[in-house]
Protein backbone atom coordinates (compact mmCIF):
# COMPACT_ATOMS: atom_id res chain seq x y z
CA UNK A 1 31.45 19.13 -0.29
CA UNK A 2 33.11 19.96 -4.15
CA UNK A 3 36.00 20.05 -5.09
CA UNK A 4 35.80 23.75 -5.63
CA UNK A 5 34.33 24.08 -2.18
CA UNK A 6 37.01 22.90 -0.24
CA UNK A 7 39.77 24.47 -2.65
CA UNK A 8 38.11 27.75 -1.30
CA UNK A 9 38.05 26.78 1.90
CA UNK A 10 41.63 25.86 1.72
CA UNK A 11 42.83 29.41 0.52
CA UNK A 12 40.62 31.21 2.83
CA UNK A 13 42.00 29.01 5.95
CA UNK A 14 45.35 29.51 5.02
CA UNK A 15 44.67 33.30 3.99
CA UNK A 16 42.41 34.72 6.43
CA UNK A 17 41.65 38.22 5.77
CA UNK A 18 41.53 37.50 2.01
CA UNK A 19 39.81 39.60 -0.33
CA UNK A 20 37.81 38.21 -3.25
CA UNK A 21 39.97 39.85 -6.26
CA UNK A 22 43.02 37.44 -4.43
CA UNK A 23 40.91 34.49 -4.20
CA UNK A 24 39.52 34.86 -7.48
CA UNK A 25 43.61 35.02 -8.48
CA UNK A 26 44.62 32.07 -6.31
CA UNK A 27 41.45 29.97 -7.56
CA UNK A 28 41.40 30.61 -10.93
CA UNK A 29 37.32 31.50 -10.76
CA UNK A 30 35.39 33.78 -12.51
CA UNK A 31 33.87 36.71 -10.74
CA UNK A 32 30.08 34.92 -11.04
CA UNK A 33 30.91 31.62 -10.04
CA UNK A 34 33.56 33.08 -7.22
CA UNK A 35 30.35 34.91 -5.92
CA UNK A 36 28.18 31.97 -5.92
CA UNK A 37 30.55 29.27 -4.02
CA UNK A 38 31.46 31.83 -1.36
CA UNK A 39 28.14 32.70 -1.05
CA UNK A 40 27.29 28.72 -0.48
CA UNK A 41 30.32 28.18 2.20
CA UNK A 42 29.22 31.73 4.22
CA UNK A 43 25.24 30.74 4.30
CA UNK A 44 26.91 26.89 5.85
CA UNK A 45 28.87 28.66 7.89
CA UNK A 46 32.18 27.41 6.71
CA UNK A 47 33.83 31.14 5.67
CA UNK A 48 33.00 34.15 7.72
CA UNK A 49 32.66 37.72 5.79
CA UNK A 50 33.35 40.52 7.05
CA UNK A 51 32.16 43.80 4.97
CA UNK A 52 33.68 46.81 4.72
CA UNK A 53 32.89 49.90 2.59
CA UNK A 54 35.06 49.21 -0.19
CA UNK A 55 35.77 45.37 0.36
CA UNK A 56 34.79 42.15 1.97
CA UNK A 57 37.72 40.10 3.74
CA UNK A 58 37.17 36.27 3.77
CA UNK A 59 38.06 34.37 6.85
CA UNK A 60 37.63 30.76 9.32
CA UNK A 61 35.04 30.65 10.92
CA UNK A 62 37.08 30.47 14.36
CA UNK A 63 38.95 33.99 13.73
CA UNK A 64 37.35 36.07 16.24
CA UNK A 65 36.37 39.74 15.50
CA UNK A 66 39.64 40.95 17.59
CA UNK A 67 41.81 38.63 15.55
CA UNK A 68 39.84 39.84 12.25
CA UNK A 69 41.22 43.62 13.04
CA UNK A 70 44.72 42.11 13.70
CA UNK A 71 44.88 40.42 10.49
CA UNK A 72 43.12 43.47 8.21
CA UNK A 73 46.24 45.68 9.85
CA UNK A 74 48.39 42.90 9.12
CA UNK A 75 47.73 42.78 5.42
CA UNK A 76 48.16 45.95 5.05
CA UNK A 77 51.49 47.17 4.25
CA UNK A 78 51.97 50.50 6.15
CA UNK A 79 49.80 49.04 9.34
CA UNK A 80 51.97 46.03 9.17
CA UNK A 81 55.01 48.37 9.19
CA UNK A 82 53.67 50.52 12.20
CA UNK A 83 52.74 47.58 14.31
CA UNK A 84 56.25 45.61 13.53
CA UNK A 85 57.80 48.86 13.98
CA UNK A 86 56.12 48.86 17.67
CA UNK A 87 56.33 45.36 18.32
CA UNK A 88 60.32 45.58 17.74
CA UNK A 89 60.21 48.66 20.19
CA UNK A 90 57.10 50.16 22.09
CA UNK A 91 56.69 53.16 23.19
CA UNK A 92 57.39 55.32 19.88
CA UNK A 93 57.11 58.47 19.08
CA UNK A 94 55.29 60.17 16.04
CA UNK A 95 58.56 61.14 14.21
CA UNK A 96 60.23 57.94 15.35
CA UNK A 97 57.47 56.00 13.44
CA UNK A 98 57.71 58.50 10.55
CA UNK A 99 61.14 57.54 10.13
CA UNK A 100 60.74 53.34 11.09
CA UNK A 101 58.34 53.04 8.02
CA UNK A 102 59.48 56.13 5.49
CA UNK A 103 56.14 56.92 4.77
CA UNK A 104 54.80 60.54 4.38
CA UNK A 105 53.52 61.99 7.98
CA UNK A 106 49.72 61.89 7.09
CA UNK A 107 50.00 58.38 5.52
CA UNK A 108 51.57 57.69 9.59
CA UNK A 109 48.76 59.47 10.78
CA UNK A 110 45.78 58.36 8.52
CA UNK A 111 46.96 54.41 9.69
CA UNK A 112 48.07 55.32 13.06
CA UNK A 113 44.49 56.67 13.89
CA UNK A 114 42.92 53.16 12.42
CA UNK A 115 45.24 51.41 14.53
CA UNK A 116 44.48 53.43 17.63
CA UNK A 117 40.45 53.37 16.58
CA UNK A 118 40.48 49.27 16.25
CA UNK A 119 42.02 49.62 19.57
CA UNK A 120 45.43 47.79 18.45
CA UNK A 121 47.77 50.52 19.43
CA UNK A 122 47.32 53.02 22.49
CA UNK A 123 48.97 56.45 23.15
CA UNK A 124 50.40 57.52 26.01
CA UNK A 125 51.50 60.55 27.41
CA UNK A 126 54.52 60.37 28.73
CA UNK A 127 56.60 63.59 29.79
CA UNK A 128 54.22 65.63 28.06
CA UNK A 129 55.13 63.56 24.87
CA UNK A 130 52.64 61.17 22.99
CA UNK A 131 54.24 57.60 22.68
CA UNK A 132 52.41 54.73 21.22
CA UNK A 133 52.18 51.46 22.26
CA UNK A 134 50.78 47.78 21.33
CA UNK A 135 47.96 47.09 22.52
CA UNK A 136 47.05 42.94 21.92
CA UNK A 137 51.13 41.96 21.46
CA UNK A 138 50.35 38.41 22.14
CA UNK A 139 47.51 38.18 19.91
CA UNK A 140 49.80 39.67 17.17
CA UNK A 141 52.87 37.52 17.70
CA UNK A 142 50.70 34.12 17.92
CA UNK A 143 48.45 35.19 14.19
CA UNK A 144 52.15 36.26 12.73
CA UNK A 145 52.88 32.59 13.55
CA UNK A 146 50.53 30.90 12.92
CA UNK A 147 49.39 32.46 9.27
CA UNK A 148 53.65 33.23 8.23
CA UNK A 149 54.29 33.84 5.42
CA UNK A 150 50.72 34.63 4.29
CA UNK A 151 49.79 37.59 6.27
CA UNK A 152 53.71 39.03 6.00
CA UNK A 153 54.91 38.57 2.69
CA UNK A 154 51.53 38.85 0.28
CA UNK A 155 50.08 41.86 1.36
CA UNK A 156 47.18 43.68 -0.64
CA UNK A 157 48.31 45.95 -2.95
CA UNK A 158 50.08 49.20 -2.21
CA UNK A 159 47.05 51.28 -4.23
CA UNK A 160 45.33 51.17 -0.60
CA UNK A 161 48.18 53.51 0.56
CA UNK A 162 48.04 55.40 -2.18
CA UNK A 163 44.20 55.92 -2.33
CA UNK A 164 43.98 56.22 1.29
CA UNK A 165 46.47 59.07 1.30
CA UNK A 166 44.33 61.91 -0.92
């Protein structure tokens, strides 16, 4: 294996979840040759991709599809604030995670709903009142240690929360 390949294995293994404009950053590649080696290490089967409609996130091989969700939330600043917000106290209430992360209420709602749709967070009614909960706690705390600071402190820019919110 290159030198190039196992530099990009290296920032993918301790980045999963990556997207390619941040690897291109961290490596120092141009888009073409970017494309090319990760297109060599997914076709070995050393990177997984996963595709999305606006981007592909780069991750091991052994992150499982579960853990892939987990991470995506994760580096993602108002999901990570929800599901820290939860993990430091379940059983929240709309307004009380309105408050925890000082977002607008449909930015809340607009990442709430992914979180409840990738089946991370559930609600329940309680007393007539919806309350959210965690749904895969120690999946979350293990990834949070295991891929500190990378999937806490460099998350993707904050233009997905401000795209996502028209």
């Amino acid at each position: 294996m290159t030198d190039r390949n196992i530099q990009l294995q290296k920032i993918i293994d301790q980045n999963p979840g990556i997207q390619f404009r941040e690897i291109m950053r961290s490596s120092g590649l141009k888009n073409g040759v970017l494309s090319h080696y990760l297109g060599k290490l997914e076709k070995h089967g050393i990177i997984k991709v996963v595709r999305g409609p606006r981007q592909s996130r780069f991750y091991p091989p052994r992150i499982t599809e579960d853990e892939s969700k987990i991470i995506k939330a994760l580096r993602r600043q108002t999901q990570r604030d929800l599901l820290l917000a939860l993990m430091k106290q379940d059983g929240l209430e709309f307004n009380e995670l309105v408050n925890e992360v000082g977002k607008s209420p449909s930015t809340v709602s607009l990442y709430l709903s992914q979180l409840v749709q990738d089946e991370l967070v559930e609600i329940k009614l309680e007393n007539t009142r919806k309350r959210y909960y965690i749904k895969s706690r120690m999946v979350i705390d293990q990834l949070i240690e295991d891929y500190r600071p990378g999937l806490l402190e460099k998350p993707t820019s904050g233009f997905e929360d401000i795209f996502n919110s028209f």
